[in-house]
Every structure is written in structure tokens, then in C-alpha cells.
N, C-alpha and C. Protein backbone atom coordinates (compact mmCIF):
# COMPACT_ATOMS: atom_id res chain seq x y z
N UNK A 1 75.38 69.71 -79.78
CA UNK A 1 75.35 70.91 -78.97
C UNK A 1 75.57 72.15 -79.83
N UNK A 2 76.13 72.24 -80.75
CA UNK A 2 76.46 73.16 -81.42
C UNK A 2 75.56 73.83 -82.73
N UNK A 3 74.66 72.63 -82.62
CA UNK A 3 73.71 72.95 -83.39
C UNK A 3 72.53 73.60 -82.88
N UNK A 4 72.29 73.09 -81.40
CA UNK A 4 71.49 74.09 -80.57
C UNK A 4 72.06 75.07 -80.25
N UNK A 5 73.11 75.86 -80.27
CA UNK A 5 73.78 77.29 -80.09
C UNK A 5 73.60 77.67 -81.51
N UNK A 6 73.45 77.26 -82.34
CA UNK A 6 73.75 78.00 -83.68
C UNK A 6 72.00 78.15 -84.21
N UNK A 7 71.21 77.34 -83.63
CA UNK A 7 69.74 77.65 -83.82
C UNK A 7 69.44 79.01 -82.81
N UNK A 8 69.85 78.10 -81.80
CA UNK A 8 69.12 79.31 -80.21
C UNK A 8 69.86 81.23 -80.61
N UNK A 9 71.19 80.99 -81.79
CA UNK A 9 71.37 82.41 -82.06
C UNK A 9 70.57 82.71 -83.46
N UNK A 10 70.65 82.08 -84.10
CA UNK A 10 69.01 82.18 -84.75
C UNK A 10 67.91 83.20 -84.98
N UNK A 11 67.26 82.13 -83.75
CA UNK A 11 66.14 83.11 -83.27
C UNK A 11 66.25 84.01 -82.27
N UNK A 12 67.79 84.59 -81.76
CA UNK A 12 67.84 85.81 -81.03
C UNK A 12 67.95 86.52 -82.23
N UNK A 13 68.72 86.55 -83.28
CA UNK A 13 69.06 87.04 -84.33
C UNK A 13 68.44 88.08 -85.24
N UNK A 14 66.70 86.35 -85.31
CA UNK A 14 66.27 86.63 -86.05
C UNK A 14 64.54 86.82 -85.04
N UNK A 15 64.50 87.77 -84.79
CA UNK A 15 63.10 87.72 -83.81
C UNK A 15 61.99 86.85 -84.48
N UNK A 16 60.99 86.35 -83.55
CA UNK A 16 60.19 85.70 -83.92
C UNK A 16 59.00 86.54 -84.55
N UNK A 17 59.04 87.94 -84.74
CA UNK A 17 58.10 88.78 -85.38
C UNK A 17 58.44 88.40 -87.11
N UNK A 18 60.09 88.56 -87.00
CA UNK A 18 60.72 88.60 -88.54
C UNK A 18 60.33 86.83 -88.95
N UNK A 19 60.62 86.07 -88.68
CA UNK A 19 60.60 84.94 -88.76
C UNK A 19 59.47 84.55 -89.45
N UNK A 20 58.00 85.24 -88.36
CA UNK A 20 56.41 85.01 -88.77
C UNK A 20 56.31 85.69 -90.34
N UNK A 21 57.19 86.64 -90.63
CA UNK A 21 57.17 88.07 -91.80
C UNK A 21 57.54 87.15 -92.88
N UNK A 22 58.51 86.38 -93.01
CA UNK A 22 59.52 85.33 -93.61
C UNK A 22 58.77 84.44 -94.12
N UNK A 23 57.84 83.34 -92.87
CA UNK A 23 57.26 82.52 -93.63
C UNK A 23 55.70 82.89 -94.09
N UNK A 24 55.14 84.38 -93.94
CA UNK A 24 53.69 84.75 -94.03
C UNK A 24 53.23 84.42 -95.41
N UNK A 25 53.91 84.97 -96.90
CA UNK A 25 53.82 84.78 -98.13
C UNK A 25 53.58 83.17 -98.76
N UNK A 26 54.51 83.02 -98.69
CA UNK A 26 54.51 81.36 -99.10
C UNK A 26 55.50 80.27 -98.57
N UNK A 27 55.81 79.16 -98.63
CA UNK A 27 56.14 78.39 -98.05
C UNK A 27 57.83 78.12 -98.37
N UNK A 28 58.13 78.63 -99.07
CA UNK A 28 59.58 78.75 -99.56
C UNK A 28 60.55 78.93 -98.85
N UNK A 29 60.07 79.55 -97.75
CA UNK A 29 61.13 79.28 -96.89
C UNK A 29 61.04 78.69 -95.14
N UNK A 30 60.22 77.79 -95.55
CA UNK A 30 59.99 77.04 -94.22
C UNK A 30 60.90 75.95 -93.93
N UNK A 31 61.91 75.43 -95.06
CA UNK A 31 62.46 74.29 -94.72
C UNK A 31 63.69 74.58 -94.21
N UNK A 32 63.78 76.21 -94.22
CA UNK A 32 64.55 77.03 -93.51
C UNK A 32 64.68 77.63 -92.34
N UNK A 33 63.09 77.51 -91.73
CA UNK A 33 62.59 78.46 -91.09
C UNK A 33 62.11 77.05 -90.29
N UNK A 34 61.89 75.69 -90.15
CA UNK A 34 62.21 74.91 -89.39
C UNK A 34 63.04 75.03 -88.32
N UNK A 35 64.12 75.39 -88.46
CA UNK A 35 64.67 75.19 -87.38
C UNK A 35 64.49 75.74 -86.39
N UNK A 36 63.56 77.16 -86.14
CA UNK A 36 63.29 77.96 -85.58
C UNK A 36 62.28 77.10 -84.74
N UNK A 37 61.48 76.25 -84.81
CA UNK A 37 60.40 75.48 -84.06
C UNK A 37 60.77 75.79 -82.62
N UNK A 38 61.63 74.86 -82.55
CA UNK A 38 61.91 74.69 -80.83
C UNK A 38 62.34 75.65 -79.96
N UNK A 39 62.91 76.69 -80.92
CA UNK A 39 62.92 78.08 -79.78
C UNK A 39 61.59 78.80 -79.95
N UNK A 40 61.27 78.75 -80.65
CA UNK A 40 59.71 79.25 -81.00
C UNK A 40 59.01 78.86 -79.55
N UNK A 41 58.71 77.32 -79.66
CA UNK A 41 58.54 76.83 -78.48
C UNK A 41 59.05 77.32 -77.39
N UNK A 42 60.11 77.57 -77.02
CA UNK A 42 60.99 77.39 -75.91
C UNK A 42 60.36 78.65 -75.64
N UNK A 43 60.27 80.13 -76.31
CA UNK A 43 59.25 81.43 -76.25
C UNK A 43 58.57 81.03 -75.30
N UNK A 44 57.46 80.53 -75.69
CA UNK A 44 56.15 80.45 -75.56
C UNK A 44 56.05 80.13 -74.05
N UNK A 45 56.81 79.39 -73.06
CA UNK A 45 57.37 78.49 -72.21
C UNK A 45 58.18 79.67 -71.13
N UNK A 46 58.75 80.47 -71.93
CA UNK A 46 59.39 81.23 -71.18
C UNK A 46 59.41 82.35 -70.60
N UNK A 47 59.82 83.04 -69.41
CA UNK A 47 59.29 84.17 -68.72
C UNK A 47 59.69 85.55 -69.56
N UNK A 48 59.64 85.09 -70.93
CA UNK A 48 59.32 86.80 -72.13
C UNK A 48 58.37 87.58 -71.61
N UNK A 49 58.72 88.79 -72.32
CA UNK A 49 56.95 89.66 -72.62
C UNK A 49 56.01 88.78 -73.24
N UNK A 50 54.97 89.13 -72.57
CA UNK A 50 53.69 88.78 -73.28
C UNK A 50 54.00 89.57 -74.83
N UNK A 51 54.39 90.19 -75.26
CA UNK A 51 54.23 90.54 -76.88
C UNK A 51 55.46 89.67 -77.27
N UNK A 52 56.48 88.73 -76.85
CA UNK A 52 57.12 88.05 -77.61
C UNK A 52 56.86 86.87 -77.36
N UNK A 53 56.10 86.32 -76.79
CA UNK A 53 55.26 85.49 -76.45
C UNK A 53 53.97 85.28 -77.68
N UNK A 54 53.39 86.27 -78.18
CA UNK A 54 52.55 86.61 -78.72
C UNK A 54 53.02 86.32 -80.56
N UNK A 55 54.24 87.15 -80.53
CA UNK A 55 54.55 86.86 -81.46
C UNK A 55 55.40 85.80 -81.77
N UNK A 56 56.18 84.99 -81.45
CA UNK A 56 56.22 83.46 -81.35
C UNK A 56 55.20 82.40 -81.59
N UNK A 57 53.68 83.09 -81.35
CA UNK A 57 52.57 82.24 -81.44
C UNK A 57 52.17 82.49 -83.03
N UNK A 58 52.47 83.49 -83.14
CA UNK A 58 51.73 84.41 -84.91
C UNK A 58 52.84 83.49 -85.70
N UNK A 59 54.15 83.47 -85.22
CA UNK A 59 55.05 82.67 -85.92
C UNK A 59 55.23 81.56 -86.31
N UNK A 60 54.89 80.56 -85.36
CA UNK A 60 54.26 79.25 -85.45
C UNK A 60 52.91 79.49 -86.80
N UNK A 61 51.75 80.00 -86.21
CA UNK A 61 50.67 80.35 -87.48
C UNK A 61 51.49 80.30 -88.44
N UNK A 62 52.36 81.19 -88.42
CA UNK A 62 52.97 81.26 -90.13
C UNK A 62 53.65 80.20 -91.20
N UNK A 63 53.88 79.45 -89.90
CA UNK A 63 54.56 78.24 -90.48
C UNK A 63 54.08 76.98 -90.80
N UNK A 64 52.61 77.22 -90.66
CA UNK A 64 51.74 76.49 -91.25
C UNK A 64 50.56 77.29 -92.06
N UNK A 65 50.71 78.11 -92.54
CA UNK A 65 49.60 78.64 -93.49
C UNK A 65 49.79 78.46 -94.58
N UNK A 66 50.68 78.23 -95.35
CA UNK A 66 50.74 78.22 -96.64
C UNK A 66 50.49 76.78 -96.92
N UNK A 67 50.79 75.73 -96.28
CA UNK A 67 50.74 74.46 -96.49
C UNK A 67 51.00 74.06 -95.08
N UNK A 68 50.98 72.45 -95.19
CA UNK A 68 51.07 71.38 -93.60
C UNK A 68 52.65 70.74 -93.58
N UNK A 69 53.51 71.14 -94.66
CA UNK A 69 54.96 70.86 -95.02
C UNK A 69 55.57 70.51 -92.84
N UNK A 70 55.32 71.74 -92.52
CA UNK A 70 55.86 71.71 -91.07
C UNK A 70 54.99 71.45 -90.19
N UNK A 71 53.98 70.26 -90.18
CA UNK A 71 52.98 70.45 -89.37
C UNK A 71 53.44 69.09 -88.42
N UNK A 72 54.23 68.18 -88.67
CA UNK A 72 54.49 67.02 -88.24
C UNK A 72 55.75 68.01 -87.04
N UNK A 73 56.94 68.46 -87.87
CA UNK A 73 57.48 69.45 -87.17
C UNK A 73 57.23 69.72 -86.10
N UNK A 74 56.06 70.56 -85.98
CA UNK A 74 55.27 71.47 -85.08
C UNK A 74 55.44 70.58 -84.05
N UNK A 75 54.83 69.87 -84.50
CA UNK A 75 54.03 68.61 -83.02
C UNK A 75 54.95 68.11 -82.55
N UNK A 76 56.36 68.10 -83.51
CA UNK A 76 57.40 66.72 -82.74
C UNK A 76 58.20 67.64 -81.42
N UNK A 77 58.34 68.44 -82.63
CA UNK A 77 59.38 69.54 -81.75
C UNK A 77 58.79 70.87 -80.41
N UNK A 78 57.76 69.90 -79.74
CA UNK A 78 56.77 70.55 -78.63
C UNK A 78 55.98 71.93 -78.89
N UNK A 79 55.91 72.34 -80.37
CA UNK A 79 55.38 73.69 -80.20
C UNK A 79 53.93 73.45 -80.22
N UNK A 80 53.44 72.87 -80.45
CA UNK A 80 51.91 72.52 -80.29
C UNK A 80 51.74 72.41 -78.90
N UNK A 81 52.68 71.75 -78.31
CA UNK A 81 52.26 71.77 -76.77
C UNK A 81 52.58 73.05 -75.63
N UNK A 82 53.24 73.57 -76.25
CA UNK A 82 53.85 74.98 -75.61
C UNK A 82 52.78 75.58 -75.73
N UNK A 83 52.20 75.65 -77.31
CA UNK A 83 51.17 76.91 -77.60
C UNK A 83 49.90 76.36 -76.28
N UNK A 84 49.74 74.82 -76.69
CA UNK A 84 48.39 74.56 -75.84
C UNK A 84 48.89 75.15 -73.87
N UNK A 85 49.66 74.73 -73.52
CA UNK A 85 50.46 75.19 -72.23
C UNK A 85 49.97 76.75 -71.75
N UNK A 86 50.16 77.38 -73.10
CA UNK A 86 50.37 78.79 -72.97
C UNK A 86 48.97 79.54 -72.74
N UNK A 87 47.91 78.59 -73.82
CA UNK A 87 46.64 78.70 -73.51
C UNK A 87 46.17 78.50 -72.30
N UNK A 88 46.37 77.24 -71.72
CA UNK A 88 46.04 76.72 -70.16
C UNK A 88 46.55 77.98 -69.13
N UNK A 89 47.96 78.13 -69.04
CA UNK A 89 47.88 79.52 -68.31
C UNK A 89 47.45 80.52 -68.20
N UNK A 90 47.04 81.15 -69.83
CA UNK A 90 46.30 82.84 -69.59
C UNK A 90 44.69 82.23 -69.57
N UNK A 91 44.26 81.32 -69.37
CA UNK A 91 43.02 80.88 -69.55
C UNK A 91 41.76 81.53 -68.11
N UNK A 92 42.58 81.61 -67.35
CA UNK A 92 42.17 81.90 -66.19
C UNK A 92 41.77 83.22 -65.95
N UNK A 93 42.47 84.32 -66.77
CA UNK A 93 42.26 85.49 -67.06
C UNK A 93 41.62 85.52 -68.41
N UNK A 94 41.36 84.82 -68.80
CA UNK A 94 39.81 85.28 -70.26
C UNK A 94 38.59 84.88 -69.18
N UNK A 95 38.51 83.66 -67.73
CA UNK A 95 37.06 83.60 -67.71
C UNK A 95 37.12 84.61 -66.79
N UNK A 96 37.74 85.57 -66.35
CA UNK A 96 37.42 86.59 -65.40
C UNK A 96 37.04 87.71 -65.90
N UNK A 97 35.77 87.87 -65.83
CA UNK A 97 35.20 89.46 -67.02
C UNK A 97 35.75 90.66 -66.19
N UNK A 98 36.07 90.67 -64.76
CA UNK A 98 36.83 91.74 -64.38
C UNK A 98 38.28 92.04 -64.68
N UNK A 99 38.73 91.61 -65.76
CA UNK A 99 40.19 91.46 -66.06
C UNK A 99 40.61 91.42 -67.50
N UNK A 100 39.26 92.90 -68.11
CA UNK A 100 39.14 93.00 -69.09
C UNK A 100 40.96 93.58 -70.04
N UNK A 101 41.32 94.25 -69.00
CA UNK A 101 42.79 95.41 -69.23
C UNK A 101 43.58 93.78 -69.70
N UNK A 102 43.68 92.30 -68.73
CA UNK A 102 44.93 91.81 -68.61
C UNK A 102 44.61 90.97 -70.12
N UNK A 103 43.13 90.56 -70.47
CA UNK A 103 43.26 89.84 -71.67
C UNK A 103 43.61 90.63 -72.77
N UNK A 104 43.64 91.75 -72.88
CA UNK A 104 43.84 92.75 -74.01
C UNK A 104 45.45 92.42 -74.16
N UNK A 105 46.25 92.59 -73.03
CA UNK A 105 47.80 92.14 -73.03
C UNK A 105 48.46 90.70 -73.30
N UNK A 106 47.39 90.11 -73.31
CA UNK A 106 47.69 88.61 -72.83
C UNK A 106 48.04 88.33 -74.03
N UNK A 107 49.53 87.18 -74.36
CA UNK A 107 49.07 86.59 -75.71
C UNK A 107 47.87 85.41 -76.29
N UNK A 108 47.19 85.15 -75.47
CA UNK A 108 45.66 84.11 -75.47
C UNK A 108 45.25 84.15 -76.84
N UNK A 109 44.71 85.24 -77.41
CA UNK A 109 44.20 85.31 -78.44
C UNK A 109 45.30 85.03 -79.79
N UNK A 110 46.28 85.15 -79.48
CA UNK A 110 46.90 85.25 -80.90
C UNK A 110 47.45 83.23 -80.86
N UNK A 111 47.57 82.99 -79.48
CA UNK A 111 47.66 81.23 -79.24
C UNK A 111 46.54 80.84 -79.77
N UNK A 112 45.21 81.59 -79.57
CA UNK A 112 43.76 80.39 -80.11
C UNK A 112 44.24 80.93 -81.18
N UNK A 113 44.31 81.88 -81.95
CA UNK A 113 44.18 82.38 -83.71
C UNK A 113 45.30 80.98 -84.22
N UNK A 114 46.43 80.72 -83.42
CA UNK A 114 47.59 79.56 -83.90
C UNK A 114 46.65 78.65 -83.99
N UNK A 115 46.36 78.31 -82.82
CA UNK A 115 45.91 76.64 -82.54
C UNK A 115 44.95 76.36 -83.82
N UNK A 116 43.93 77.46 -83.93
CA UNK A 116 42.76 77.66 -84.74
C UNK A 116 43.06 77.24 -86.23
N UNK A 117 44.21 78.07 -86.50
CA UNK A 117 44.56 77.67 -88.02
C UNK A 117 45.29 75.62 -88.12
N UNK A 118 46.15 75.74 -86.87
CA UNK A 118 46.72 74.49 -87.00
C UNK A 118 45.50 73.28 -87.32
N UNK A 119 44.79 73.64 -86.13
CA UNK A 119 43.34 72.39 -86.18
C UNK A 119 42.77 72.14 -87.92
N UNK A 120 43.52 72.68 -88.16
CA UNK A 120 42.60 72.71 -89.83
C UNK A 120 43.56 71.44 -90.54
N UNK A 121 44.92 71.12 -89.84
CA UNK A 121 45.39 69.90 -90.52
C UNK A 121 45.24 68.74 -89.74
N UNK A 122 45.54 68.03 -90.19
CA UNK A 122 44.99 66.13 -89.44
C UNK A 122 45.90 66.14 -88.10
N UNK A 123 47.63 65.89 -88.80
CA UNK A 123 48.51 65.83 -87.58
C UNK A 123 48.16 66.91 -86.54
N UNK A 124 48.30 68.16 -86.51
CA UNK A 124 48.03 68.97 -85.69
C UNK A 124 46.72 68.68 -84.46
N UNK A 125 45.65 68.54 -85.64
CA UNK A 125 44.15 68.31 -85.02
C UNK A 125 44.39 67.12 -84.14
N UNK A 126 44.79 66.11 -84.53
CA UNK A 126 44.69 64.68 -83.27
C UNK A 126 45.47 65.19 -82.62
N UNK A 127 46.32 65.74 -82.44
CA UNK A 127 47.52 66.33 -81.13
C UNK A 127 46.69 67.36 -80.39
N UNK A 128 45.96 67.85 -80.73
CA UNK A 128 45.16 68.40 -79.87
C UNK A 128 43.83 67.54 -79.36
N UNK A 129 43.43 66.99 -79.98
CA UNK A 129 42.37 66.31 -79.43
C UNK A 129 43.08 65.53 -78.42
N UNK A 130 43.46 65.00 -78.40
CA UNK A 130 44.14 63.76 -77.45
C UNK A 130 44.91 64.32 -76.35
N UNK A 131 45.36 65.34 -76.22
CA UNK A 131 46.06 66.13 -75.18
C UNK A 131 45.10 66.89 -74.02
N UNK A 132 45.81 66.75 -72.94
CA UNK A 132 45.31 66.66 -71.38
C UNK A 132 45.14 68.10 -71.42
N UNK A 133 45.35 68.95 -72.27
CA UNK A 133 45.16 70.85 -71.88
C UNK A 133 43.83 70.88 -72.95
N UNK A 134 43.27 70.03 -74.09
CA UNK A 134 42.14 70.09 -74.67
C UNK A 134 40.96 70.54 -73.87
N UNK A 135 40.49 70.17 -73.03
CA UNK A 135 39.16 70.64 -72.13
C UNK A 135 39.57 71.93 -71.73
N UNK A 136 40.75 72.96 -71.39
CA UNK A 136 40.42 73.81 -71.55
C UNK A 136 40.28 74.94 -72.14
N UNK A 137 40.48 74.44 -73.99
CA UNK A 137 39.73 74.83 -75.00
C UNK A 137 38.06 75.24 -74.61
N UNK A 138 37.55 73.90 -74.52
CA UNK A 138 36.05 73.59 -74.24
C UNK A 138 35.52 75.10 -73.05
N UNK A 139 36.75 75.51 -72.06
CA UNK A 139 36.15 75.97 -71.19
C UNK A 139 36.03 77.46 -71.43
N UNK A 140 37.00 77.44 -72.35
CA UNK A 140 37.06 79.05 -72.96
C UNK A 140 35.77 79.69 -74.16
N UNK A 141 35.39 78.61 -74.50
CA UNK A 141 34.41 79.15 -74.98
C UNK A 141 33.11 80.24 -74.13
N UNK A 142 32.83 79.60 -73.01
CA UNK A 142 32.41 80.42 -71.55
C UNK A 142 33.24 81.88 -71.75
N UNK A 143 34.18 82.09 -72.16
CA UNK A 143 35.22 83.72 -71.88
C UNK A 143 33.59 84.82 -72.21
N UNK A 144 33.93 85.90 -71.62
CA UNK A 144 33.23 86.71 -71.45
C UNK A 144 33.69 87.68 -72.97
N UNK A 145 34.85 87.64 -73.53
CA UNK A 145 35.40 88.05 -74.30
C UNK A 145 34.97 87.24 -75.86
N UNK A 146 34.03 88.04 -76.63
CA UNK A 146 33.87 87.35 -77.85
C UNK A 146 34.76 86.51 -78.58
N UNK A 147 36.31 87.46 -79.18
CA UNK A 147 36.97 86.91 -79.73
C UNK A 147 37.70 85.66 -79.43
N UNK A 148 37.86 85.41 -77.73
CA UNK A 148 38.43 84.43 -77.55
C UNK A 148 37.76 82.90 -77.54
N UNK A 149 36.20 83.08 -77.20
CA UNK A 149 35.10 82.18 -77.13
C UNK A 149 34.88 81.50 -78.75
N UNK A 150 35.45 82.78 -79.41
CA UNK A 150 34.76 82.20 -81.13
C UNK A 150 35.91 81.68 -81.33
N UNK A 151 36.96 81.96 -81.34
CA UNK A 151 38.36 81.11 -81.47
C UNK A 151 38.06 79.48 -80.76
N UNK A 152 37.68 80.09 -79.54
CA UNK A 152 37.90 78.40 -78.81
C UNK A 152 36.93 77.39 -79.66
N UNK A 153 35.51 77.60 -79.87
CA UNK A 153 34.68 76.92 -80.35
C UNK A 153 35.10 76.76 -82.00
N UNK A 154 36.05 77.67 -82.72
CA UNK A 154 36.18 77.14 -83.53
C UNK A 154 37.73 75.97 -83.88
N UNK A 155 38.06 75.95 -82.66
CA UNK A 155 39.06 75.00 -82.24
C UNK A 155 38.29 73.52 -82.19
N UNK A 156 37.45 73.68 -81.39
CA UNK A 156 36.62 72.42 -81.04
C UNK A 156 35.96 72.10 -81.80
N UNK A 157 35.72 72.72 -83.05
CA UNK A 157 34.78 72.19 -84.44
C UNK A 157 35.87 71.51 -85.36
N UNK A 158 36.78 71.96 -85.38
CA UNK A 158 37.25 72.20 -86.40
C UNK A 158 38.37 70.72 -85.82
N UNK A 159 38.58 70.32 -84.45
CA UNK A 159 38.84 69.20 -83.79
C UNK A 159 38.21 67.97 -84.03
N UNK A 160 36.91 68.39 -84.13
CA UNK A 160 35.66 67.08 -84.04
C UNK A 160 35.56 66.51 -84.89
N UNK A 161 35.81 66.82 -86.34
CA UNK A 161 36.08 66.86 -87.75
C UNK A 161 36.97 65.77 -87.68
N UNK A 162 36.63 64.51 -88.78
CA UNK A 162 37.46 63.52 -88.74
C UNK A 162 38.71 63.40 -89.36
């Protein structure tokens, strides 16, 4: 228990903007920046702003760009499924072209830009393939909104890939 109070102050501590800033360069400090996963997650999940929502998602990205060191991480500790979750909810507002104002706010895009980079490692990629929120990847490509359609389809390529 005390180790989840001493994480969960953490990442009040340490915002998930600073966190993404931390691990953006190189990987040096991810075995640090681990522990942050599950509130990362817990973000993503939770009734935040859409911009800390957003940035929780850029943060995750960060913690897999330099290398796949935290990519097993990711997946164990539900942030892969939060991010996909998070997608499934604002998804509904990318296929509505009259609801151009709410995708601009939404964090959607900066979740596909995550997912997008994650799909590029093995563990990550089968955790998405195999998961029940995958099809509506597939459906976002349909978005009326370029950026989010080229994200999705390059989710689903980059999935299909053995």
C-alpha cells in the first residue's frame, strides 16, 4: 500500500507533461520513470481534462521511443488498454464530421500518435491485435478528419506485420 501512495504522489508531483519531457531524449531514465505506468494509466481512465488525458498519452509515447525496455511494462500494467479504452470512447466523435470543434479538444489523436508508435514493437503490437477495442481502430480510419484516419490505418499496418 505504501508503495501505491508513494507512486500515486509521484505522478501528482510530477505531471505527466514533465514525465513525457524526462523520458523524450533517451532512455536513461525509464527504469525510473516506470513506475509512473499505472497512474499514467489510471489518467487516461479518469474523469481529467482532456489535455491531461492527452498528455498522459504523449507520456506513455515517451516511454517507449527510445527503445521497447518498457514495452512489456506498458501492457502488464494496463496502459495499453487504457490508451485503447480511451480511443473507443472519443471514437464516436472523430466519425461525426459535425463535431469538428470536439475532435480538435479531444485527446484521440495524441492516443492514435501513442498506440501508433507502440505498434512498431512485437509485445505492444499482439496486445493490440488480439484485444476486443481493435476493430475500432479499423473504424476510424472512415474519420472525416485526415490526421486521425492516417494514424488509425497506420495502426492497422503496422499491426498486420508479423
Amino acid at each position: 500500500m505504501c508503495e501505491n501512495i508513494a507512486a500515486y504522489l509521484y505522478v501528482s508531483l510530477l505531471h505527466p507533461f514533465q514525465i513525457g519531457n524526462a523520458a523524450y531524449h533517451n532512455d536513461n531514465l525509464y527504469e525510473e520513470l516506470k513506475r509512473s505506468i499505472p497512474q499514467l494509466a489510471n489518467l487516461l481512465l479518469s474523469a481529467e481534462e482532456d489535455k491531461t488525458k492527452a498528455n498522459a498519452a504523449g507520456a506513455l509515447s515517451n516511454l517507449i521511443r527510445n527503445s521497447n525496455k518498457l514495452c512489456e511494462d506498458i501492457v502488464s500494467k494496463g496502459a495499453l488498454q487504457a490508451l485503447l479504452k480511451l480511443v473507443a470512447d472519443c471514437s464516436a466523435v472523430a466519425l461525426n464530421p459535425t463535431r469538428k470543434d470536439a475532435i480538435n479538444e479531444s485527446p484521440l489523436k495524441i492516443a492514435l500518435f501513442s498506440l501508433a508508435k507502440m505498434s512498431s514493437h512485437q509485445p505492444c503490437r499482439q496486445f493490440i491485435r488480439s484485444s476486443e477495442l481493435f476493430p475500432v481502430i479499423g473504424r476510424l480510419r472512415q474519420s472525416p478528419e485526415s490526421t486521425i484516419a492516417n494514424y488509425a490505418s497506420l495502426i492497422i499496418n503496422k499491426v498486420s506485420e508479423a
